[in-house]
PDB file of N, CA and C in Angstrom:
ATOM      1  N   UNK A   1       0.835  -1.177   0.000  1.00  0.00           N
ATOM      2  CA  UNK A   1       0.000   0.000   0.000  1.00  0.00           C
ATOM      3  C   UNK A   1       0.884   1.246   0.000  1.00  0.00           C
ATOM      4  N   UNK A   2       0.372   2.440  -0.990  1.00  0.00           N
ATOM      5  CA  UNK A   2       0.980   3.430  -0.668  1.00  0.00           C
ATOM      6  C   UNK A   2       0.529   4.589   0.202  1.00  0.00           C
ATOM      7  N   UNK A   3       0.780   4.990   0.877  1.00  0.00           N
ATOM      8  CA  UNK A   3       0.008   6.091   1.662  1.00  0.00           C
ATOM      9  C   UNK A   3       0.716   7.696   1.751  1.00  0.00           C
ATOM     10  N   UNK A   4       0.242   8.523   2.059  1.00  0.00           N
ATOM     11  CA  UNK A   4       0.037   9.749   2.001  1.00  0.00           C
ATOM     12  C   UNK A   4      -0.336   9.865   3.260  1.00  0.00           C
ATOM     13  N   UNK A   5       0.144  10.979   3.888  1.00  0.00           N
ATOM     14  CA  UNK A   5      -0.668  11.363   5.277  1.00  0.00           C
ATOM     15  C   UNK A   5      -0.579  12.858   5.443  1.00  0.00           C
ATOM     16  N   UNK A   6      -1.348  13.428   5.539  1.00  0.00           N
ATOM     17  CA  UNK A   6      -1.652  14.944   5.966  1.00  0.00           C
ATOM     18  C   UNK A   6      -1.683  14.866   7.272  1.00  0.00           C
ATOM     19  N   UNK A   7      -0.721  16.304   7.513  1.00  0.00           N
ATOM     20  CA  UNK A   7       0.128  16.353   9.042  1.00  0.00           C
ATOM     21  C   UNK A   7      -0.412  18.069   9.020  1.00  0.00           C
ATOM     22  N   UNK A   8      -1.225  18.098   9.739  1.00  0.00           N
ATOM     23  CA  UNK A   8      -1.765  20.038  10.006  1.00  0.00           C
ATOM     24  C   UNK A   8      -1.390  20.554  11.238  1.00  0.00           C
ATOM     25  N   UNK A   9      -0.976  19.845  12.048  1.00  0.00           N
ATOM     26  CA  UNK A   9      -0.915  20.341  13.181  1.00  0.00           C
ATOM     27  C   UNK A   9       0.773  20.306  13.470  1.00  0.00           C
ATOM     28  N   UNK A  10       0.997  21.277  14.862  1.00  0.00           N
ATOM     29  CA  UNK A  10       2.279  21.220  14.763  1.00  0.00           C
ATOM     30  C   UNK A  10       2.822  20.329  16.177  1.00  0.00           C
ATOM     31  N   UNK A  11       1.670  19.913  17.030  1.00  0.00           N
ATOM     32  CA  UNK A  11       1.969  19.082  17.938  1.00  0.00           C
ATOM     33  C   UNK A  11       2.706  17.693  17.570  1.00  0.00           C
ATOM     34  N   UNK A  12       3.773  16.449  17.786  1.00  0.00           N
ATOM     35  CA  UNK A  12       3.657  15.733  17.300  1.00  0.00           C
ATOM     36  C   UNK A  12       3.008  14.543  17.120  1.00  0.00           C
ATOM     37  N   UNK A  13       3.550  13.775  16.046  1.00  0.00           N
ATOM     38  CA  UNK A  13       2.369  12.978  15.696  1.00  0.00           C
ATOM     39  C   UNK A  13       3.452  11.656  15.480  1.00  0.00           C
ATOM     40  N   UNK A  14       4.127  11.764  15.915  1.00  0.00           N
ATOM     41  CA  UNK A  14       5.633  10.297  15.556  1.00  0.00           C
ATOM     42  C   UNK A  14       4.948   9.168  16.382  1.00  0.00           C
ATOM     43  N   UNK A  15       4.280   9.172  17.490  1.00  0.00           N
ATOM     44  CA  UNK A  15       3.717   7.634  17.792  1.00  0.00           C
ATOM     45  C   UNK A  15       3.055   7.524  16.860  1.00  0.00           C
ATOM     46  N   UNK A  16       2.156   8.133  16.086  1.00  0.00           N
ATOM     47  CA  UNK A  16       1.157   7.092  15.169  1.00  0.00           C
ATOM     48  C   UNK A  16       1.754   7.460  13.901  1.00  0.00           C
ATOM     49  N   UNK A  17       2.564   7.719  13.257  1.00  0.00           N
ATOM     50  CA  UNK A  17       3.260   7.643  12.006  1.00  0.00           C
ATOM     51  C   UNK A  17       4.026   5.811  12.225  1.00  0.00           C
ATOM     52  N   UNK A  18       4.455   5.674  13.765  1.00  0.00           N
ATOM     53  CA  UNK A  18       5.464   4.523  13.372  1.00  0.00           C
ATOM     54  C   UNK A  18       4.783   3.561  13.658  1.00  0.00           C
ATOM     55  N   UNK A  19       3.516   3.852  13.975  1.00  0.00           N
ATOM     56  CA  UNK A  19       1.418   2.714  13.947  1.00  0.00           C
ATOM     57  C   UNK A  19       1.745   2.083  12.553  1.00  0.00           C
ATOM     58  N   UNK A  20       1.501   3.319  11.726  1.00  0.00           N
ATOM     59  CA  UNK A  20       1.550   3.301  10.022  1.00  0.00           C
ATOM     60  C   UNK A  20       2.776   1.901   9.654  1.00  0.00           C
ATOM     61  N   UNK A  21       1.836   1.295   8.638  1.00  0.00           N
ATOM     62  CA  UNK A  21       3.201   0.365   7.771  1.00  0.00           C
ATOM     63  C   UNK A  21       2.474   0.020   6.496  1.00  0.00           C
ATOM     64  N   UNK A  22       3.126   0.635   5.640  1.00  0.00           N
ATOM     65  CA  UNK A  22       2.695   1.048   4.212  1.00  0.00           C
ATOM     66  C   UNK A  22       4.393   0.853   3.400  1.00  0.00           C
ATOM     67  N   UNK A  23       4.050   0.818   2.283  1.00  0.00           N
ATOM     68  CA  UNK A  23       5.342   0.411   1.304  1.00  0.00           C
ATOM     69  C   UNK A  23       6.172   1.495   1.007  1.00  0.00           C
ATOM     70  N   UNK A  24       5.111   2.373   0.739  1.00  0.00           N
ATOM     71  CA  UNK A  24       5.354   3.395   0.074  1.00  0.00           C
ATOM     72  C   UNK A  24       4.775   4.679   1.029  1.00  0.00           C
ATOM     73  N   UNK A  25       5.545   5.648   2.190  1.00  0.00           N
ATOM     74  CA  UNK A  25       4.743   5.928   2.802  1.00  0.00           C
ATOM     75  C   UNK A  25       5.079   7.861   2.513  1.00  0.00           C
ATOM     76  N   UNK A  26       4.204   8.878   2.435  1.00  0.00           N
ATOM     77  CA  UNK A  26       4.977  10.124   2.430  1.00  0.00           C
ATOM     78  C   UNK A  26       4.116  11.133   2.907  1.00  0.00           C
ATOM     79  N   UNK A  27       4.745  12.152   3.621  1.00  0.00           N
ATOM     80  CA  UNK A  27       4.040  13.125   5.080  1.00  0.00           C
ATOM     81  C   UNK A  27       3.913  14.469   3.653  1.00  0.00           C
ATOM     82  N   UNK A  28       2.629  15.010   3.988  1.00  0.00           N
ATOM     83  CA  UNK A  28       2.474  15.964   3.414  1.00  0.00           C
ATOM     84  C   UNK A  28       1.927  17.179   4.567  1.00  0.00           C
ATOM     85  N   UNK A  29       2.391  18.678   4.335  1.00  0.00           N
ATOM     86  CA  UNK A  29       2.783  19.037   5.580  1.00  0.00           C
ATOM     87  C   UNK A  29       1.867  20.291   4.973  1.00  0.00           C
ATOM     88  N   UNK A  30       0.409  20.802   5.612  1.00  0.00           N
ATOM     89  CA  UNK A  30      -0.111  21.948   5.784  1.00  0.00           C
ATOM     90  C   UNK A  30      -0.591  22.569   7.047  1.00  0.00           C
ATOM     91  N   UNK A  31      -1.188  23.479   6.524  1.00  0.00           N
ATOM     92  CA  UNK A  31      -1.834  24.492   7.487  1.00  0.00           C
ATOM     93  C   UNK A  31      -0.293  24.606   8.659  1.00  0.00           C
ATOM     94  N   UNK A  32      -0.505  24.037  10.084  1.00  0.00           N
ATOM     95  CA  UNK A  32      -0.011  24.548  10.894  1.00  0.00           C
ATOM     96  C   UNK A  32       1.139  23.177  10.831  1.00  0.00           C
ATOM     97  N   UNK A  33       0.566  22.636  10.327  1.00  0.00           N
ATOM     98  CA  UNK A  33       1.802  21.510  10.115  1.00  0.00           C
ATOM     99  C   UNK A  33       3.399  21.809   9.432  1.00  0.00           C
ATOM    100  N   UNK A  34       3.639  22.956   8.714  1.00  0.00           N
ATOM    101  CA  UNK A  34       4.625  23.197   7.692  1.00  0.00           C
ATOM    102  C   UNK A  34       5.024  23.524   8.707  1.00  0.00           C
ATOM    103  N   UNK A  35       5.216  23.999  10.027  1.00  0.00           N
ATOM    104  CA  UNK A  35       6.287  24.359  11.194  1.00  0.00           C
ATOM    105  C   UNK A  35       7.229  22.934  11.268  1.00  0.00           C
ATOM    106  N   UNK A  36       6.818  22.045  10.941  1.00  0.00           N
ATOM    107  CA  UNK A  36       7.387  20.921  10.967  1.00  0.00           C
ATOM    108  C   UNK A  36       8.781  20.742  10.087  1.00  0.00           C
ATOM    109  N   UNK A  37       8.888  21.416   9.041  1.00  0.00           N
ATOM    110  CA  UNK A  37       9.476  21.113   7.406  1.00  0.00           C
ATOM    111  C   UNK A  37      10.200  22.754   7.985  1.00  0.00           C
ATOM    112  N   UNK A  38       9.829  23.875   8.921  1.00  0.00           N
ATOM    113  CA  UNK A  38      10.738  24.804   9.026  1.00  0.00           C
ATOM    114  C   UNK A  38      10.870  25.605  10.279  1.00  0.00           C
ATOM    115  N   UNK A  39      10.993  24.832  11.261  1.00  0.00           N
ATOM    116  CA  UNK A  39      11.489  25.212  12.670  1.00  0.00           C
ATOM    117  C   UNK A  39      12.342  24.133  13.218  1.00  0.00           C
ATOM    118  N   UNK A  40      13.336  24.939  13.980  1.00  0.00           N
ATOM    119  CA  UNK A  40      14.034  23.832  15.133  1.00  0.00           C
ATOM    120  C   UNK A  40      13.528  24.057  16.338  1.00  0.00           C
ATOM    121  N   UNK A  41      13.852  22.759  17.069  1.00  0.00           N
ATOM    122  CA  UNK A  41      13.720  23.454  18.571  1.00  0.00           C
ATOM    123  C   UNK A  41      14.633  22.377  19.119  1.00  0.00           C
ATOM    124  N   UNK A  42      15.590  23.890  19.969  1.00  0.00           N
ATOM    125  CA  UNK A  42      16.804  23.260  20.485  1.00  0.00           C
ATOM    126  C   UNK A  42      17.776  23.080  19.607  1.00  0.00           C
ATOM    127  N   UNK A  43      17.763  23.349  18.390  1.00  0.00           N
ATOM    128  CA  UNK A  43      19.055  23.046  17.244  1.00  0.00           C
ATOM    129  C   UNK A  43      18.970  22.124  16.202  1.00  0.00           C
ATOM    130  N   UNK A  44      17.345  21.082  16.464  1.00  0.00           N
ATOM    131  CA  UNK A  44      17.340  19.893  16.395  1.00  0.00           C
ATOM    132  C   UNK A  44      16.068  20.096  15.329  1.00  0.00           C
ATOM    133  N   UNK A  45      15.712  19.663  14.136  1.00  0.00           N
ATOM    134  CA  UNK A  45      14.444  19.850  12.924  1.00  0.00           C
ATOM    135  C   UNK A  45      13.647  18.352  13.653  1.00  0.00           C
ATOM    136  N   UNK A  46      12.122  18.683  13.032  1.00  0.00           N
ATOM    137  CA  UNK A  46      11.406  17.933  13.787  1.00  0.00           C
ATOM    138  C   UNK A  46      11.813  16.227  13.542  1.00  0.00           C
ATOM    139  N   UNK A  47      10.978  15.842  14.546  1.00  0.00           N
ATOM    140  CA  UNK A  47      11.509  14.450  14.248  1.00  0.00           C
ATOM    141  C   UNK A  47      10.844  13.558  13.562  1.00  0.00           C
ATOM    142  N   UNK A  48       9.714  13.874  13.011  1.00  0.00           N
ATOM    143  CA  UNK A  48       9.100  13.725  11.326  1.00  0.00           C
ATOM    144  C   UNK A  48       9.098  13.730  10.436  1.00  0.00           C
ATOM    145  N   UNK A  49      10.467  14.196  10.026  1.00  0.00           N
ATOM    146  CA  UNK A  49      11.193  14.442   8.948  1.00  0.00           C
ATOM    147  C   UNK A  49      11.730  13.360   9.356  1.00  0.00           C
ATOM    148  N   UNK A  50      12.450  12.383  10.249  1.00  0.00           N
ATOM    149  CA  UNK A  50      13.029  10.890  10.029  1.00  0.00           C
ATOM    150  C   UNK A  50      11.699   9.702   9.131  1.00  0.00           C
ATOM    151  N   UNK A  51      10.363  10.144   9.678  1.00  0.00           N
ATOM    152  CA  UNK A  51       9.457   9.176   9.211  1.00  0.00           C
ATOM    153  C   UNK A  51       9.169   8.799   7.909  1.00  0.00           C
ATOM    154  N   UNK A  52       9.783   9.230   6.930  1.00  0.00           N
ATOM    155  CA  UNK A  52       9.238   8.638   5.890  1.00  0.00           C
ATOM    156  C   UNK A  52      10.128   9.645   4.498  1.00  0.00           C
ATOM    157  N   UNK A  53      10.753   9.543   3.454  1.00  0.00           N
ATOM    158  CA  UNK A  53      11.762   9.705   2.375  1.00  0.00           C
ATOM    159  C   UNK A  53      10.713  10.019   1.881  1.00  0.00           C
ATOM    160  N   UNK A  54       9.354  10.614   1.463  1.00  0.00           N
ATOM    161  CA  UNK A  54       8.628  11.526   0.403  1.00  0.00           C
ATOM    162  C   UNK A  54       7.959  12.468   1.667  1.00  0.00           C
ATOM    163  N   UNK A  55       8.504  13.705   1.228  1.00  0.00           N
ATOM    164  CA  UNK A  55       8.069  15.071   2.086  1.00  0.00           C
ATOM    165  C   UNK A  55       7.358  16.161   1.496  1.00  0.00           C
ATOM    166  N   UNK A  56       6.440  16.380   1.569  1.00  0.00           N
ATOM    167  CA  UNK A  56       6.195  17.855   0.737  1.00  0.00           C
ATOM    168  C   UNK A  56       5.633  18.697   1.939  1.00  0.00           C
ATOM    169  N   UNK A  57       6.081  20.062   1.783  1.00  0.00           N
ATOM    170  CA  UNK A  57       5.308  21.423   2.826  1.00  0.00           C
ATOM    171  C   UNK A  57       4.506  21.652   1.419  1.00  0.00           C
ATOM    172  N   UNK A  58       3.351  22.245   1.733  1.00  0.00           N
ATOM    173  CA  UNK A  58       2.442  23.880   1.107  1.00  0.00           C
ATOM    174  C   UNK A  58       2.763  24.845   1.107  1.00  0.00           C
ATOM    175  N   UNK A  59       3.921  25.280   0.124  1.00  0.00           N
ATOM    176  CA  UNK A  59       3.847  26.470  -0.127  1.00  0.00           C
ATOM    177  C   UNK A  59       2.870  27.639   0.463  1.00  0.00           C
ATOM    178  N   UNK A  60       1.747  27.533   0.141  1.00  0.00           N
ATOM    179  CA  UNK A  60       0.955  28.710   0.096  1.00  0.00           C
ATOM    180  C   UNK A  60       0.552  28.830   1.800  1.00  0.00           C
ATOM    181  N   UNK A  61       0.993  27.632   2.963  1.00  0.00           N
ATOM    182  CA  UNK A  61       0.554  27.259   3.884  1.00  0.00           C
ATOM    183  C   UNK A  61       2.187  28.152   4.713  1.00  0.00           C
ATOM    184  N   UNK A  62       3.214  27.751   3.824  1.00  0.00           N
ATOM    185  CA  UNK A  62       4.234  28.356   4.645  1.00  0.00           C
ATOM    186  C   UNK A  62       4.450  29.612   5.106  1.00  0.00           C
ATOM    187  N   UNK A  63       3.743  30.275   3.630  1.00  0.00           N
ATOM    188  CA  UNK A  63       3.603  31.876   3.260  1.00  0.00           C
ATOM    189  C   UNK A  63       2.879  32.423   4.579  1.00  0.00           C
ATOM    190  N   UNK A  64       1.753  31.860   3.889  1.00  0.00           N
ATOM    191  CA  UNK A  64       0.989  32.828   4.945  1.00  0.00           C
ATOM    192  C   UNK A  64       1.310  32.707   6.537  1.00  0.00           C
ATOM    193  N   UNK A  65       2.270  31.824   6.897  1.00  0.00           N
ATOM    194  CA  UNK A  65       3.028  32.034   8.200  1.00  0.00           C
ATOM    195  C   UNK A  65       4.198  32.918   8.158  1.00  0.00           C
ATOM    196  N   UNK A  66       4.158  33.990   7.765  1.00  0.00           N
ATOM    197  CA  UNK A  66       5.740  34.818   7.506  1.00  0.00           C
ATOM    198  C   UNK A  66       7.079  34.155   7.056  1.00  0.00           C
ATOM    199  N   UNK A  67       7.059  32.884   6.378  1.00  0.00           N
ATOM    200  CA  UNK A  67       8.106  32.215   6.125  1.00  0.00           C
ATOM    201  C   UNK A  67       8.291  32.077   4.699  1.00  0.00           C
ATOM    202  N   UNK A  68       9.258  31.451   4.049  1.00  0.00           N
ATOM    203  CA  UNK A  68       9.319  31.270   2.689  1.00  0.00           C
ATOM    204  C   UNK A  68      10.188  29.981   2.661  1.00  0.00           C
ATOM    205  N   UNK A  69      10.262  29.537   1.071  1.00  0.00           N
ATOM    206  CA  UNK A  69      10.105  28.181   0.732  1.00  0.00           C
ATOM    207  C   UNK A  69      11.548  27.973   1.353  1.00  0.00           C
ATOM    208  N   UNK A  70      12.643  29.264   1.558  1.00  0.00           N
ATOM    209  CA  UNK A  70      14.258  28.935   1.597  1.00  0.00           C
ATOM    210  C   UNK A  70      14.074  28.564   3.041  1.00  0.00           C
ATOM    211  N   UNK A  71      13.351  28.760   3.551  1.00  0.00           N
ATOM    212  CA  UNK A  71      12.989  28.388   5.315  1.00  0.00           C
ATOM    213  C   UNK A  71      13.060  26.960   5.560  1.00  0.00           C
ATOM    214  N   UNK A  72      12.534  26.184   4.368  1.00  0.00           N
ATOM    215  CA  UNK A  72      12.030  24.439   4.643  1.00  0.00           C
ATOM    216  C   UNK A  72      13.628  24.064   4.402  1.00  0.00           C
ATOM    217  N   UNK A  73      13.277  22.763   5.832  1.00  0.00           N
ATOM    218  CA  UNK A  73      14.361  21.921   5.632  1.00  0.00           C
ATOM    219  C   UNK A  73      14.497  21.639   4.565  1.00  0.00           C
ATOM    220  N   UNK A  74      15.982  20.629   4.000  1.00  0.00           N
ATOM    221  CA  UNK A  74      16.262  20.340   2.318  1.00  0.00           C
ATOM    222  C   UNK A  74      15.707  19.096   2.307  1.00  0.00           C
ATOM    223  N   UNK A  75      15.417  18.466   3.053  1.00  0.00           N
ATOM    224  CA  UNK A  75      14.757  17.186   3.220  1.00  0.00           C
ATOM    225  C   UNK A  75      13.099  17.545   2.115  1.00  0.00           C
ATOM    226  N   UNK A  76      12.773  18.047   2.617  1.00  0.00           N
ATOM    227  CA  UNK A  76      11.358  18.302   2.216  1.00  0.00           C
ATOM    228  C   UNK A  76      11.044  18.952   0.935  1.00  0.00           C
ATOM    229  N   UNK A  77      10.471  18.510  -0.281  1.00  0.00           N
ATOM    230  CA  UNK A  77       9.781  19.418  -1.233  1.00  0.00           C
ATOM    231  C   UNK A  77       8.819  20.067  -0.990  1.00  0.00           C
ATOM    232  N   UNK A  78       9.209  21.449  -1.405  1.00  0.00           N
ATOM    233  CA  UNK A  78       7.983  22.525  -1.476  1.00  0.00           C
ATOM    234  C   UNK A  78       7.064  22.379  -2.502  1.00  0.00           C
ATOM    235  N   UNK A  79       5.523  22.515  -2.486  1.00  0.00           N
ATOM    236  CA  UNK A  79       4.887  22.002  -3.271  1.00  0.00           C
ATOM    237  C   UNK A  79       3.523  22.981  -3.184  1.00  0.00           C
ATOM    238  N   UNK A  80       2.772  23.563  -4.559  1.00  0.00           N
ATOM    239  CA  UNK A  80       1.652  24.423  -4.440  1.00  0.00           C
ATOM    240  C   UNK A  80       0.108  23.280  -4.477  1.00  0.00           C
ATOM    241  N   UNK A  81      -1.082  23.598  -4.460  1.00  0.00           N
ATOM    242  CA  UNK A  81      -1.903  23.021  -4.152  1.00  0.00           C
ATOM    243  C   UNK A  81      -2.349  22.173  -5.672  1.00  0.00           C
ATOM    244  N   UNK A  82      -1.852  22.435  -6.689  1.00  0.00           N
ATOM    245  CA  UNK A  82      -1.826  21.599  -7.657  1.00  0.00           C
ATOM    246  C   UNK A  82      -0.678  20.760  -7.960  1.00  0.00           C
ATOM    247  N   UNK A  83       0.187  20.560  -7.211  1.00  0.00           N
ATOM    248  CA  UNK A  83       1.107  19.686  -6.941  1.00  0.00           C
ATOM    249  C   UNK A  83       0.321  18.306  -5.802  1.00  0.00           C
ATOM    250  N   UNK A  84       0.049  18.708  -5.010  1.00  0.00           N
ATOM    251  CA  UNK A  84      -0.656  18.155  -3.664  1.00  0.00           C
ATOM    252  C   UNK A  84      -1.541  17.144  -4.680  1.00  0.00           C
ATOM    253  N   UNK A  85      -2.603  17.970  -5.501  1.00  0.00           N
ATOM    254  CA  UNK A  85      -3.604  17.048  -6.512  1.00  0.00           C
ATOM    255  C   UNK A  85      -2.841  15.920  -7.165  1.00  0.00           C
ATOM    256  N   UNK A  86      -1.869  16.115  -7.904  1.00  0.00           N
ATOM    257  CA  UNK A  86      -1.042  15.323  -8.864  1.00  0.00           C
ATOM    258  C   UNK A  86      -0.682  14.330  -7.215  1.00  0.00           C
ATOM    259  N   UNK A  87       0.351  14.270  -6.698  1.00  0.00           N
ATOM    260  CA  UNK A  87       0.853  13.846  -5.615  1.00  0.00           C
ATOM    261  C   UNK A  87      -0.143  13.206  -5.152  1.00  0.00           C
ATOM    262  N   UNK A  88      -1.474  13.087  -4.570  1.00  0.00           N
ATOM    263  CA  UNK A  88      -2.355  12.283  -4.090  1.00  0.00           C
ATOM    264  C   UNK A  88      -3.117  11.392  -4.824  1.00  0.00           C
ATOM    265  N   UNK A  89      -2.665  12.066  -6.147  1.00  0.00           N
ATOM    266  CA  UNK A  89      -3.742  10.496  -7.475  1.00  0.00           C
ATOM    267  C   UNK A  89      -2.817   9.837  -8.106  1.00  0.00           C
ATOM    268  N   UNK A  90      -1.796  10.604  -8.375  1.00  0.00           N
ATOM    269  CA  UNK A  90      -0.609   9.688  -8.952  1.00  0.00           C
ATOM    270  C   UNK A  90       0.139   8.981  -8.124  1.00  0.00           C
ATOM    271  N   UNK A  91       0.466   9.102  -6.528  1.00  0.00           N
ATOM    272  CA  UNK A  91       1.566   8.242  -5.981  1.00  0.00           C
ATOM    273  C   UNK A  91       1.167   7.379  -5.052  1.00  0.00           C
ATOM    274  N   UNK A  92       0.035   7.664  -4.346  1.00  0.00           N
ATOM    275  CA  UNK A  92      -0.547   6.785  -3.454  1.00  0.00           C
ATOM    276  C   UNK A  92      -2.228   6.565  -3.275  1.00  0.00           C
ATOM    277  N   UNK A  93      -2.098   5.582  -3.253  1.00  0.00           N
ATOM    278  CA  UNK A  93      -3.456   4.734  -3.139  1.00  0.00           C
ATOM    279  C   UNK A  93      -4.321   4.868  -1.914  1.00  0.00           C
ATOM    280  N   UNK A  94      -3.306   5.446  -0.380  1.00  0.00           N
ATOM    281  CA  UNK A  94      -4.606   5.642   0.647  1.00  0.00           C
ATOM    282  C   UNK A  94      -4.193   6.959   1.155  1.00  0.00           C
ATOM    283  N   UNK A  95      -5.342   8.185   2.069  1.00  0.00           N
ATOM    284  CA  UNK A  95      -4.773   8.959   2.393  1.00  0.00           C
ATOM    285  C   UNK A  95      -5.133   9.018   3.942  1.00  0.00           C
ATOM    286  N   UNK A  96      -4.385   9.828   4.648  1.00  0.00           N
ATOM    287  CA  UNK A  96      -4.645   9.423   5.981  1.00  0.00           C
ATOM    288  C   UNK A  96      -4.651  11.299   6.686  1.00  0.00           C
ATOM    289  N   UNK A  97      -5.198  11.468   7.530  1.00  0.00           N
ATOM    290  CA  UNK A  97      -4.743  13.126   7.826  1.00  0.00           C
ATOM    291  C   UNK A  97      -4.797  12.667   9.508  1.00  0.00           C
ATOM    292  N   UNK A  98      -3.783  13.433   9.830  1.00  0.00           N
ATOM    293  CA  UNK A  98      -3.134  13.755  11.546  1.00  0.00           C
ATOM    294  C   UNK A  98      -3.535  15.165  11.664  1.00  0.00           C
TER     295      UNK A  98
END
């Protein structure tokens, strides 16, 4: 199975990402979630960015938090809301939101 998971919030969510066991698994990061893809705390980038090798933030989600795309970790692709469309029909088969 491939999965997708929408991450909005900025509390974490790493116990139930490592619930998840999918083949193909990748965190897509809005609303209040893109703090994830561009804050440290303590020196240290979140620890959600270990969960899973396909990353995308929302652009338009980062913005409107006073930040910009050079802000996101390099781990993560920046991605606009017609990216997100393509990305959820073309790569994975289930979607999940945190």
């Amino acid at each position: 199975m491939k999965l997708a998971v929408f991450v909005s919030d900025f509390k974490l969510a790493s116990d139930t990402l490592d619930r998840l066991k999918a083949d193909k698994l990748g965190i897509i990061f809005v609303a209040n979630g893109v703090y994830h893809a561009t804050t440290k705390e303590n020196g240290k980038a979140s620890a959600l960015l270990d969960k899973a090798p396909n990353l995308y933030a929302l652009s338009e989600d980062i913005q409107t938090r006073g930040m910009n795309d050079a802000d996101v970790d390099k781990r993560v692709k920046v991605v606009n809301y017609g990216d997100v469309v393509d990305i959820i029909f073309n790569e994975y088969d289930k979607l999940a939101w945190l």
